[in-house]
N, C-alpha and C. Protein backbone atom coordinates (compact mmCIF):
# COMPACT_ATOMS: atom_id res chain seq x y z
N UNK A 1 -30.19 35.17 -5.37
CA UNK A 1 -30.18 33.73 -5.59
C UNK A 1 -28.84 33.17 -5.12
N UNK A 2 -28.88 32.42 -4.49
CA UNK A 2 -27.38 31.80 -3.71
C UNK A 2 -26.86 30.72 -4.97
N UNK A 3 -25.38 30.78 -4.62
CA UNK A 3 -24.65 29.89 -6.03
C UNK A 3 -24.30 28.53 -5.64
N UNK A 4 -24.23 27.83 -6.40
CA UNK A 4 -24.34 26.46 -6.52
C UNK A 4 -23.74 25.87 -5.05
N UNK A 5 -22.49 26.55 -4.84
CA UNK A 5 -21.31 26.04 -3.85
C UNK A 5 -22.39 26.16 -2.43
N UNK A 6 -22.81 27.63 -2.60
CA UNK A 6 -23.53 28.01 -1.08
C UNK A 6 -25.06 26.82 -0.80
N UNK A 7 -25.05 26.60 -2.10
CA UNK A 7 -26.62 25.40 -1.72
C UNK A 7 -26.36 24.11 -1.32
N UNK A 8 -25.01 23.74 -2.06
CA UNK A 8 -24.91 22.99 -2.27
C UNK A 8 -24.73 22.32 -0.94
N UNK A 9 -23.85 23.64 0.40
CA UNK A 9 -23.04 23.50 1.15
C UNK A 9 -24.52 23.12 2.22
N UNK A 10 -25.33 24.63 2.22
CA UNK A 10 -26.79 24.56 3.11
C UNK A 10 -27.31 23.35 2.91
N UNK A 11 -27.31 22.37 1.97
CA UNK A 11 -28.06 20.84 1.88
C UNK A 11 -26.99 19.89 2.69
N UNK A 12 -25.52 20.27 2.60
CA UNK A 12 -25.05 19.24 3.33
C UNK A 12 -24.10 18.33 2.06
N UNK A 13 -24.46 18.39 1.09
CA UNK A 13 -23.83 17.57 0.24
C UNK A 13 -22.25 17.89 -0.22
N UNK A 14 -21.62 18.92 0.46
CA UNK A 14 -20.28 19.63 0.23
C UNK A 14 -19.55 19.89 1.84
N UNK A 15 -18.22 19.21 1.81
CA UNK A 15 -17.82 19.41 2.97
C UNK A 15 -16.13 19.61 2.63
N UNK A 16 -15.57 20.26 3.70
CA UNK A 16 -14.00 20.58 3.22
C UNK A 16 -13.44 20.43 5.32
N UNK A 17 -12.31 19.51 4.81
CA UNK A 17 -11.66 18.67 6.05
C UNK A 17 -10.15 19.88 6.07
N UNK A 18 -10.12 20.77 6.69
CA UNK A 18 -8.44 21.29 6.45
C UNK A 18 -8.00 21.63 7.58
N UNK A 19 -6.39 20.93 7.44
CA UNK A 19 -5.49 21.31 8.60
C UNK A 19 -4.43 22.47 8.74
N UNK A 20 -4.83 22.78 9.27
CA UNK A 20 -3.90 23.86 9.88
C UNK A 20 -2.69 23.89 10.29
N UNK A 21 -1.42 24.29 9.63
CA UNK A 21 0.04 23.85 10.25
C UNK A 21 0.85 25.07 10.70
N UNK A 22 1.54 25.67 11.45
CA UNK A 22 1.84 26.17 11.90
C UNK A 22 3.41 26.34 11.93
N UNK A 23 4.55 26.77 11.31
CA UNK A 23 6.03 26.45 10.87
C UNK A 23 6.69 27.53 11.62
N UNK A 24 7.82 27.79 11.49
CA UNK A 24 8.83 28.45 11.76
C UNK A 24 8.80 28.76 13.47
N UNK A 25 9.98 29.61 13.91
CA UNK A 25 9.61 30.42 15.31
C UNK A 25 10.40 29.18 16.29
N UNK A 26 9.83 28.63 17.09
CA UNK A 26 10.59 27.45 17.73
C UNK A 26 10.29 26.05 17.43
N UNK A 27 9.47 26.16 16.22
CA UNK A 27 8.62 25.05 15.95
C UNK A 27 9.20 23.85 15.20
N UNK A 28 9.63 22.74 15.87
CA UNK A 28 10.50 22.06 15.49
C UNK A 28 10.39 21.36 13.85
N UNK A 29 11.49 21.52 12.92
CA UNK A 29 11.00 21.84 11.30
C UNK A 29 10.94 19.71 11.23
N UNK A 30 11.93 19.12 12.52
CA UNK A 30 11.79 17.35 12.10
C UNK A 30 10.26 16.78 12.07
N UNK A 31 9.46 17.79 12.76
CA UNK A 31 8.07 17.77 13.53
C UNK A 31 7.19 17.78 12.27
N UNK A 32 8.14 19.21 11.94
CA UNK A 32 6.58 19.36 10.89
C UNK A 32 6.51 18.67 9.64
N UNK A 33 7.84 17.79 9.19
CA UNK A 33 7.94 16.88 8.04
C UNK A 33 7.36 15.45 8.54
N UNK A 34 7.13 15.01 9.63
CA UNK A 34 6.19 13.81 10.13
C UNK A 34 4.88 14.50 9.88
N UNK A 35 4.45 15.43 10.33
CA UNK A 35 2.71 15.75 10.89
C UNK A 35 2.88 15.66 9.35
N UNK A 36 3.20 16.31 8.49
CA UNK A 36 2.96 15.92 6.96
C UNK A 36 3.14 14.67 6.14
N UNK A 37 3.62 13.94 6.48
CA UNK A 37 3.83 12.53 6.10
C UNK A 37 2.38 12.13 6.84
N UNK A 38 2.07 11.78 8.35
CA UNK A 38 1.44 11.42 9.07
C UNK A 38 -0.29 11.78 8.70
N UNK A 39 -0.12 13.22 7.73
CA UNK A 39 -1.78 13.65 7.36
C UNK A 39 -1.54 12.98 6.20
N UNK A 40 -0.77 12.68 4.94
CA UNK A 40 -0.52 11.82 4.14
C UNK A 40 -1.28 10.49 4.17
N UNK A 41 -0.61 10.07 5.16
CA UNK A 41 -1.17 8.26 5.13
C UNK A 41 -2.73 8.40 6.24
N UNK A 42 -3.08 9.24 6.85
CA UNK A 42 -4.18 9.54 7.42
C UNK A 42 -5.07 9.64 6.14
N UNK A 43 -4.97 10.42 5.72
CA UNK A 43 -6.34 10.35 4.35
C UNK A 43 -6.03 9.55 3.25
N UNK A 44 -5.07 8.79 2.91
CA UNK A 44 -4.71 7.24 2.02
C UNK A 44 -5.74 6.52 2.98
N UNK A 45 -5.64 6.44 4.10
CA UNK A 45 -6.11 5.15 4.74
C UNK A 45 -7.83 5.26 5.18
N UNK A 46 -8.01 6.73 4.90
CA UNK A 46 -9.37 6.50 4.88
C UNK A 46 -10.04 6.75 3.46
N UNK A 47 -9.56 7.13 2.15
CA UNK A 47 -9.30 7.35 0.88
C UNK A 47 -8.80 6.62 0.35
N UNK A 48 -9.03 5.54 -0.32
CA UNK A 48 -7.60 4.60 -1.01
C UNK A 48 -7.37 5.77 -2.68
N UNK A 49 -8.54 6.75 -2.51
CA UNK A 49 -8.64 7.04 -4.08
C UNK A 49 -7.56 8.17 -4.32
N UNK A 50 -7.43 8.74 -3.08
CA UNK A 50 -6.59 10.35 -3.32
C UNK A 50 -4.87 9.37 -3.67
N UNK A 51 -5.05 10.03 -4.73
CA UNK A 51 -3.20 9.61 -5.03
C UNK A 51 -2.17 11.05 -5.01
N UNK A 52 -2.78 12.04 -4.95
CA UNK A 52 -1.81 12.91 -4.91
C UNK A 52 -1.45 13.68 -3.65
N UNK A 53 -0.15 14.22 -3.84
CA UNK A 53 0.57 14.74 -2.77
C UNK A 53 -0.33 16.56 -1.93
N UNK A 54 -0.45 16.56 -0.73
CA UNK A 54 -0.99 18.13 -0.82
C UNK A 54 0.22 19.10 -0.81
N UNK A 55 -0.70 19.96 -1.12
CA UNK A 55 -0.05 21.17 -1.56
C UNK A 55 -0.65 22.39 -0.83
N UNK A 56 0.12 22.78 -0.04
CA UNK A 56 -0.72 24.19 1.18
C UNK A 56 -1.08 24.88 -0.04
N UNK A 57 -2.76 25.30 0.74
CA UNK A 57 -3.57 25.97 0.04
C UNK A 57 -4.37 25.41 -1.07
N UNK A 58 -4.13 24.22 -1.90
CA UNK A 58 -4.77 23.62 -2.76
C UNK A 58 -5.81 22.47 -1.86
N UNK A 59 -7.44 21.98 -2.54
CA UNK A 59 -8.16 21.34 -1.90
C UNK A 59 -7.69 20.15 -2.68
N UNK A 60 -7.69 18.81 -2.12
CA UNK A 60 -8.09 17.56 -3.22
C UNK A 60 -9.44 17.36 -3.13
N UNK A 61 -9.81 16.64 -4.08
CA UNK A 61 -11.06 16.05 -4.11
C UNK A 61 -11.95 16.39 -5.28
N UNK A 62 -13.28 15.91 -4.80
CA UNK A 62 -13.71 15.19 -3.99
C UNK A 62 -13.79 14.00 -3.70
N UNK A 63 -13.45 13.70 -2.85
CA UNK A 63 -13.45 12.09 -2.24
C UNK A 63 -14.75 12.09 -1.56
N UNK A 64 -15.31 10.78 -1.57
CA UNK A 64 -16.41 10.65 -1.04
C UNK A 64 -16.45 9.52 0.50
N UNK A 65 -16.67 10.06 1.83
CA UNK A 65 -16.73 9.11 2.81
C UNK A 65 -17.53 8.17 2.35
N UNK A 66 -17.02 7.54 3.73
CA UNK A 66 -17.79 5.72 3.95
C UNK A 66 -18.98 6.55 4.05
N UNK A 67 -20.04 5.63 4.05
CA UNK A 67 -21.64 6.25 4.15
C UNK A 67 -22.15 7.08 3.58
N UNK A 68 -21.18 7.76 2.29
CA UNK A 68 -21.63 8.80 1.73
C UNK A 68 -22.65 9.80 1.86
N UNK A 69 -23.45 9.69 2.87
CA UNK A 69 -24.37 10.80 2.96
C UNK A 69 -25.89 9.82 3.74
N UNK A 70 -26.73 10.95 4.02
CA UNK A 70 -28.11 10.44 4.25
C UNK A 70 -29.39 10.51 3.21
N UNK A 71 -29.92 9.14 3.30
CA UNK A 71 -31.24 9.30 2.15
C UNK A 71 -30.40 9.03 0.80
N UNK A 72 -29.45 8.12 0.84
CA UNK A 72 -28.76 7.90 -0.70
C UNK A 72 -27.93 9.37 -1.15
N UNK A 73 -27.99 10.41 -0.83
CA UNK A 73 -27.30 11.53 -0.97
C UNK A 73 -25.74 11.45 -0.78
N UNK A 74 -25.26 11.85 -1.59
CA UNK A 74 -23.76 11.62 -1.69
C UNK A 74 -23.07 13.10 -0.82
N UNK A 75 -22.09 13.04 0.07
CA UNK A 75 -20.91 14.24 -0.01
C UNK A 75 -20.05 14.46 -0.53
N UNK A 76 -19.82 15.33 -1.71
CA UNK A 76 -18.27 15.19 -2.09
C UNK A 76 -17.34 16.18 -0.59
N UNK A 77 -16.08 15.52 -0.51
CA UNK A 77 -15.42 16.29 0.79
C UNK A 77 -14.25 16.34 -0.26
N UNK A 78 -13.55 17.95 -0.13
CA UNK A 78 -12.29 17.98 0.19
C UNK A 78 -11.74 18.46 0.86
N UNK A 79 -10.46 17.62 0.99
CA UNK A 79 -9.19 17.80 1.80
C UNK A 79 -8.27 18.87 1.45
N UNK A 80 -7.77 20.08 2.50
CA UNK A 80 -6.40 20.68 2.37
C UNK A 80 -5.71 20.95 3.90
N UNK A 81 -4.77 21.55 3.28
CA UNK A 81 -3.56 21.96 3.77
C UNK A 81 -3.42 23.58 4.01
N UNK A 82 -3.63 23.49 5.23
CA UNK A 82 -3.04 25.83 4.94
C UNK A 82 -1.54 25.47 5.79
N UNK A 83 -0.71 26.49 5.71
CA UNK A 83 0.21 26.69 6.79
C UNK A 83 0.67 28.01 7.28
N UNK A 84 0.45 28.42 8.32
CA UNK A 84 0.65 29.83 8.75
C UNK A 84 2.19 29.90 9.39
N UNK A 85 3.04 30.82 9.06
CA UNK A 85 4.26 31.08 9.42
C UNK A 85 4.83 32.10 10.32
N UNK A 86 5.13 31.55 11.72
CA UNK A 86 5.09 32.30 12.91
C UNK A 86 6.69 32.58 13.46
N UNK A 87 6.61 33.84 14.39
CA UNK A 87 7.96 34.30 14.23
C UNK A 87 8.46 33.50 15.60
């Protein structure tokens, strides 16, 4: 029997948005404190609801898009953050 998350996901009603950041090595560190500010006000501005800060590896949510879904069906989506650290 598949669990709630896996049905939930096969119907469509569960979705997860995450970015991928990439630090250290030659990777400029002024860079990577904008792209984080910059995914910040990126999901405020399509979210007015998320008030909190991310945290690599933690999801927010769920926030629900514009159009919430098809057939009145809602998505909850969340948002994270990973960051992989390269030499």
């Amino acid at each position: 029997m598949p669990s709630q998350v896996s049905r939930r996901v096969s119907l469509g009603s569960l979705a997860a948005f995450v970015v991928h950041q990439f630090v250290g090595g030659n990777i400029d560190a002024s860079r990577i404190a904008v792209n984080g500010l910059e995914l910040q006000q990126f999901v405020r501005l399509l979210f007015r609801s998320v008030e909190n800060e991310f945290e690599p590896g933690n999801l927010l949510g769920p926030v629900h898009p514009f159009g919430g879904g098809t057939g009145g069906q809602t998505v909850d989506l969340f948002i994270g953050e990973m960051i992989t650290s390269v030499a």
